[in-house]
C-alpha atoms as a PDB file:
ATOM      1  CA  UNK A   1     191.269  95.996 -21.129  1.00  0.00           C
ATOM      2  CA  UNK A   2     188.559  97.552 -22.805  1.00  0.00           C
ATOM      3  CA  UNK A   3     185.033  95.641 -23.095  1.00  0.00           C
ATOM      4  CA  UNK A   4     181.435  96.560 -23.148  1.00  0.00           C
ATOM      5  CA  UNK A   5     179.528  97.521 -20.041  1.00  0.00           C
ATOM      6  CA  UNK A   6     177.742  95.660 -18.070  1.00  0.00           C
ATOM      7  CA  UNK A   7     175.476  96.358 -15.262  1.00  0.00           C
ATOM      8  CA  UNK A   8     177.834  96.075 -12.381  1.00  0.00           C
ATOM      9  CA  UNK A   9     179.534  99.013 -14.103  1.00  0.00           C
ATOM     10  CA  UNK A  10     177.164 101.842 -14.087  1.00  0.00           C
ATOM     11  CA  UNK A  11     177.633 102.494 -10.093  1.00  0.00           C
ATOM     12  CA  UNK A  12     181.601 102.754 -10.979  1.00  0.00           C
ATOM     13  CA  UNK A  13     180.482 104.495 -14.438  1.00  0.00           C
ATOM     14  CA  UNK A  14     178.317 107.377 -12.383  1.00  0.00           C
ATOM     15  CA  UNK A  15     181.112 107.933 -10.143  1.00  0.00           C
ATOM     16  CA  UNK A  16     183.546 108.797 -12.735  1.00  0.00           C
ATOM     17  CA  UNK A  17     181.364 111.384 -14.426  1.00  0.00           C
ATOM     18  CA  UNK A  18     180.002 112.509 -11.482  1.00  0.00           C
ATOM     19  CA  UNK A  19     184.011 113.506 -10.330  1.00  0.00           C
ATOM     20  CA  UNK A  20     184.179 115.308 -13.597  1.00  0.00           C
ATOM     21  CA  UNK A  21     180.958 116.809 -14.052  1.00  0.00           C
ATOM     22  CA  UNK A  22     181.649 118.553 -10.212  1.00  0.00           C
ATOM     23  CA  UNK A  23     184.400 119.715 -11.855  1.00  0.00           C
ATOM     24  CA  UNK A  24     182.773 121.028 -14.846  1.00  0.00           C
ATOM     25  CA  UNK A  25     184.545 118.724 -17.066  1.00  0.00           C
ATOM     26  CA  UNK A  26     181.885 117.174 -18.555  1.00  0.00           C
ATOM     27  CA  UNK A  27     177.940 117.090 -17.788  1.00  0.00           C
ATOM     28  CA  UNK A  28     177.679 114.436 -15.708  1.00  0.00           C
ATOM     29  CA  UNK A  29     174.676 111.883 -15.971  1.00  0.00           C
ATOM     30  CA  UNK A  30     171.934 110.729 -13.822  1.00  0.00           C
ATOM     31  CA  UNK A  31     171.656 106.960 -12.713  1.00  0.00           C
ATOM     32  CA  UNK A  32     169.012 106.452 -14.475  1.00  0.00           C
ATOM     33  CA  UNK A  33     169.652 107.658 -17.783  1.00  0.00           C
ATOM     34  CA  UNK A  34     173.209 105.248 -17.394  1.00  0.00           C
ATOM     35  CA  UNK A  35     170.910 102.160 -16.551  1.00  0.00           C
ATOM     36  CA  UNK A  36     169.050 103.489 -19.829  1.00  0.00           C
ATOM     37  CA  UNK A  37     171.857 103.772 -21.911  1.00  0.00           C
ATOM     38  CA  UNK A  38     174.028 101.125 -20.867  1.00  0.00           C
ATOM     39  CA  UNK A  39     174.178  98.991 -24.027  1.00  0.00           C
ATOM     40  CA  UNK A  40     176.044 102.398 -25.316  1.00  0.00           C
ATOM     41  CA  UNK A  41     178.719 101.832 -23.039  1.00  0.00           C
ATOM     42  CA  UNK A  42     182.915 100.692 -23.635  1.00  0.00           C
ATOM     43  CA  UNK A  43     184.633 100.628 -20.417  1.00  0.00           C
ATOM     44  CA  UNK A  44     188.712 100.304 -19.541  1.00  0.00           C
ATOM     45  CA  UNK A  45     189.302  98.089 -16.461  1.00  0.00           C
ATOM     46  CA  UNK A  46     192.449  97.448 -15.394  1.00  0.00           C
ATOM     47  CA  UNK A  47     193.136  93.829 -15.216  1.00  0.00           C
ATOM     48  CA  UNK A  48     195.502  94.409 -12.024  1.00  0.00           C
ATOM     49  CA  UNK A  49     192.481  95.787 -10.004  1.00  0.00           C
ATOM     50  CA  UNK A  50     189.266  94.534 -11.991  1.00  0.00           C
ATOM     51  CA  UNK A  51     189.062  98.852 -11.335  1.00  0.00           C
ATOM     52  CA  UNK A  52     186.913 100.804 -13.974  1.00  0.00           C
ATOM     53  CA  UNK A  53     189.158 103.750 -14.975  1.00  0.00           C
ATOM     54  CA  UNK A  54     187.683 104.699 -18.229  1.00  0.00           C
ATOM     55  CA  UNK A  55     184.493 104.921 -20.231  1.00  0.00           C
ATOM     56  CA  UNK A  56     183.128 106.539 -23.240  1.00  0.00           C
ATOM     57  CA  UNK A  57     179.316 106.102 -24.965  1.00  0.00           C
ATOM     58  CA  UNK A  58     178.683 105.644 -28.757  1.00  0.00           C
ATOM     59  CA  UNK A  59     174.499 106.681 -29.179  1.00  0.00           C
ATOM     60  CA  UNK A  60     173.083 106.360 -31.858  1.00  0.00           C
ATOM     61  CA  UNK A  61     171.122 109.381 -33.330  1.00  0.00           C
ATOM     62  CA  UNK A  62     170.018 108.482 -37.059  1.00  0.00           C
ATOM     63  CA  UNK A  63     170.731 106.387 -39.301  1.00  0.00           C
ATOM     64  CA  UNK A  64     174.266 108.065 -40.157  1.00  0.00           C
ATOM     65  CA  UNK A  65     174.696 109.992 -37.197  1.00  0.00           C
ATOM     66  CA  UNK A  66     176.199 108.958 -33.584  1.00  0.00           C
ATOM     67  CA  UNK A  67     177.293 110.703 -30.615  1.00  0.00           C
ATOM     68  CA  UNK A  68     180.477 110.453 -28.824  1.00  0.00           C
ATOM     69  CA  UNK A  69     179.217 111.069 -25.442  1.00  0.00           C
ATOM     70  CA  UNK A  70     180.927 110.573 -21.352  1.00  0.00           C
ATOM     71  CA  UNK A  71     184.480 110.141 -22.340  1.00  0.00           C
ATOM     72  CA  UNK A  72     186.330 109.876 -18.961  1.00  0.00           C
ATOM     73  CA  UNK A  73     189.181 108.224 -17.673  1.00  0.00           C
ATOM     74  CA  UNK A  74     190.041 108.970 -13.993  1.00  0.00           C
ATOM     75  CA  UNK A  75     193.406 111.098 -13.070  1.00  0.00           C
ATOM     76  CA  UNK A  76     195.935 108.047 -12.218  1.00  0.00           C
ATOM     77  CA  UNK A  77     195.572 106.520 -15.515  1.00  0.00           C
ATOM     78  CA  UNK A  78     195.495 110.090 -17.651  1.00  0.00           C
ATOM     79  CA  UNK A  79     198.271 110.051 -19.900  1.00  0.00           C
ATOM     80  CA  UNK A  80     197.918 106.437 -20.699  1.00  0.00           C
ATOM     81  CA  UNK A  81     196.518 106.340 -23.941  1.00  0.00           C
ATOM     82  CA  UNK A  82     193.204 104.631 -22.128  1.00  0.00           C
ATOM     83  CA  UNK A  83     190.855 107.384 -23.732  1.00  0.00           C
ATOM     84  CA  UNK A  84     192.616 107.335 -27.021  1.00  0.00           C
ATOM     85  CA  UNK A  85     191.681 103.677 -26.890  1.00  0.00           C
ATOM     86  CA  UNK A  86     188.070 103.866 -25.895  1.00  0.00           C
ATOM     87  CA  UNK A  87     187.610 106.900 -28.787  1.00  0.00           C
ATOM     88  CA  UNK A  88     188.835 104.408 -31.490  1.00  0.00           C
ATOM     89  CA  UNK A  89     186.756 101.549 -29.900  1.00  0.00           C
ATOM     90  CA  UNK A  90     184.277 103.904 -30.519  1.00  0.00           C
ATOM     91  CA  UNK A  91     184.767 104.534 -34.238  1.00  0.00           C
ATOM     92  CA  UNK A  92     185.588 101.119 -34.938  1.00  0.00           C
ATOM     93  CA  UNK A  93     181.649 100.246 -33.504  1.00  0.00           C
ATOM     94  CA  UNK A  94     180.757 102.787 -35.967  1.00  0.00           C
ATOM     95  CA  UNK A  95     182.350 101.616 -38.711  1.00  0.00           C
ATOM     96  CA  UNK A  96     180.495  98.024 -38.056  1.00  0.00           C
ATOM     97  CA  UNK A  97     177.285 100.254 -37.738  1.00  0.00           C
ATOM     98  CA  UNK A  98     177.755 101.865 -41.360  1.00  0.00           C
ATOM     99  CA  UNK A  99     177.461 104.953 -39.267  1.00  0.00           C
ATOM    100  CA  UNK A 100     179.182 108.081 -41.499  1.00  0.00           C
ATOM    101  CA  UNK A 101     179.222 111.025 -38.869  1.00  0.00           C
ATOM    102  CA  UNK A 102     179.902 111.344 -35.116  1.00  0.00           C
ATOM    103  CA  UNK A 103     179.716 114.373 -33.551  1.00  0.00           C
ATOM    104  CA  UNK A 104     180.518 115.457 -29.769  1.00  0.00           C
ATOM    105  CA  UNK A 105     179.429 118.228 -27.381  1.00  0.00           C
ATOM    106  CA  UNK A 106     182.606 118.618 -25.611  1.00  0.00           C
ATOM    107  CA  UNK A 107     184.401 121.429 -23.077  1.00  0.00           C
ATOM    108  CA  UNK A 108     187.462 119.616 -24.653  1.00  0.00           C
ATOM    109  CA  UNK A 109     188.043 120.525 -28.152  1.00  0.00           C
ATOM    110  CA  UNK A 110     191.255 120.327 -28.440  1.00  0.00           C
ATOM    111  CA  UNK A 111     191.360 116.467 -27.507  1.00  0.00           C
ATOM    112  CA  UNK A 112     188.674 115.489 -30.217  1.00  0.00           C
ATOM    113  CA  UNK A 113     190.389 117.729 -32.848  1.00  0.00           C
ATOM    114  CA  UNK A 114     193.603 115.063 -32.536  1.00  0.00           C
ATOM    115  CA  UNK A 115     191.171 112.455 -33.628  1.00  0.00           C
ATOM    116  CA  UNK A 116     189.913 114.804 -36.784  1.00  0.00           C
ATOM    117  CA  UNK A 117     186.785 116.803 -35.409  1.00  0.00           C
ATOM    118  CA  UNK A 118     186.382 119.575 -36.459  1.00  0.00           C
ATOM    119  CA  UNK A 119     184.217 122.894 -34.705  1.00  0.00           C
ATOM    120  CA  UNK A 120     180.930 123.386 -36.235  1.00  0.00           C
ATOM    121  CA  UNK A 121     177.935 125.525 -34.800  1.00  0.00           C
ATOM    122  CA  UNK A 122     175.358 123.408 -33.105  1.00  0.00           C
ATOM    123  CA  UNK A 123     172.396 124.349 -35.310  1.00  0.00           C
ATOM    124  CA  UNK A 124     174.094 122.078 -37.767  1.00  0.00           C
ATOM    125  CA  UNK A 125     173.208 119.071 -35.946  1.00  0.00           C
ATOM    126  CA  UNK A 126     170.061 117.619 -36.391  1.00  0.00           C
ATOM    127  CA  UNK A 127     166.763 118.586 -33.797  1.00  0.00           C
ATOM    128  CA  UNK A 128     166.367 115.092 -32.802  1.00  0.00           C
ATOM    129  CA  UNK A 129     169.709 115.350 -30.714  1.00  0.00           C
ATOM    130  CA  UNK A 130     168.198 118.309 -28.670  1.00  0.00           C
ATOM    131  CA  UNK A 131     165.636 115.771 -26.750  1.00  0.00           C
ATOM    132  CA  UNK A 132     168.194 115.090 -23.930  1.00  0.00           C
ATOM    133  CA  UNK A 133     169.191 118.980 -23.965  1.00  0.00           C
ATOM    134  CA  UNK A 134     165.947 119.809 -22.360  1.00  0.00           C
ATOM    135  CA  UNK A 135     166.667 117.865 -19.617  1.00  0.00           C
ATOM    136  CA  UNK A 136     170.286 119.692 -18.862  1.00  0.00           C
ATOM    137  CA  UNK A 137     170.598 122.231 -16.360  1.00  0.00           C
ATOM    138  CA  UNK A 138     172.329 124.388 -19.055  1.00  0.00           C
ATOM    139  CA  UNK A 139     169.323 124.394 -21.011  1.00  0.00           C
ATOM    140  CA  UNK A 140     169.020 126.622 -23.551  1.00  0.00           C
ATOM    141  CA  UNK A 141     172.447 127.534 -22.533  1.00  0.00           C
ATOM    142  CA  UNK A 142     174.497 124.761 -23.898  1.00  0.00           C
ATOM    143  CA  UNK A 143     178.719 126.753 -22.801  1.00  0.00           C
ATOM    144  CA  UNK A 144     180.029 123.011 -24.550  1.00  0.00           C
ATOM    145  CA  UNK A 145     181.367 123.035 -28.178  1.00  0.00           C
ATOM    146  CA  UNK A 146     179.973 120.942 -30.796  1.00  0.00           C
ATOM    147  CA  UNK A 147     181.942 119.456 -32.898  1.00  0.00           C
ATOM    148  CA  UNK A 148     181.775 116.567 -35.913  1.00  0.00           C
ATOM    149  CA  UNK A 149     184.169 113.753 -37.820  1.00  0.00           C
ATOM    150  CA  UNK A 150     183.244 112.209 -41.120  1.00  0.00           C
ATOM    151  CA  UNK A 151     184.171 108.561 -40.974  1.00  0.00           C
ATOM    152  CA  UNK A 152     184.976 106.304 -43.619  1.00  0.00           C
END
């Protein structure tokens, strides 16, 4: 079942990334910034366990610009379709948002370019998106590839 966050979530949430940021999957997020951020938030919980086994962000960046950000779903329920389902929950919150590009810094292109992303180079995307880059600890030197999807 997929449904928004709430705050009971964003211990399960940090876990999750955490796993996959150790593994250099994904940059993984401080607590903080998830308590921040939380309204951003889809998770998958399995209705068996009540579990959290998935979660992906939609941020918005301008006023026709979001990101795609902490798409995760943990090993047991890979294969599933569960992150194919929070992606289009995703662009359907878009859509309702009017919002006409999303764009993701990913280490796993070849996922988002199923879903119609395509590679661009990172100075395309606006400065205003570089704000939470500062605060990596790959800053200035982003290894993830950006990449963007025109929505209708």
């Amino acid at each position: 079942m997929i449904r928004k966050a709430t705050i009971e979530d964003i211990k399960p949430i940090h876990a999750l990334l955490k796993y996959y940021g150790a593994k250099g999957d994904l940059l993984a997020r401080p607590l903080s910034r998830l308590y921040d951020h939380l309204r951003d938030f889809n998770v998958y919980e399995d209705e068996k366990t009540g579990q959290i086994v998935g979660c992906c962000a939609l941020q918005f960046c301008w006023e026709d610009l979001a990101e795609i950000r902490s798409l995760a779903v943990t090993e047991p329920y890979m294969g599933k379709d569960i992150g194919t389902r929070l992606l289009e929950t995703a662009f359907a919150e878009a859509r309702e948002y009017k919002i006409k590009k999303l764009f993701t810094l990913t280490y796993r292109p070849d996922f988002f370019k199923k879903f119609g992303f395509i590679v661009i180079d990172k100075t395309e995307l606006p400065i205003k998106i570089w704000a939470d880059c500062i605060h990596c600890v790959k800053f200035p030197d982003c290894d993830e590839t950006a990449m963007l999807k025109q929505i209708a």
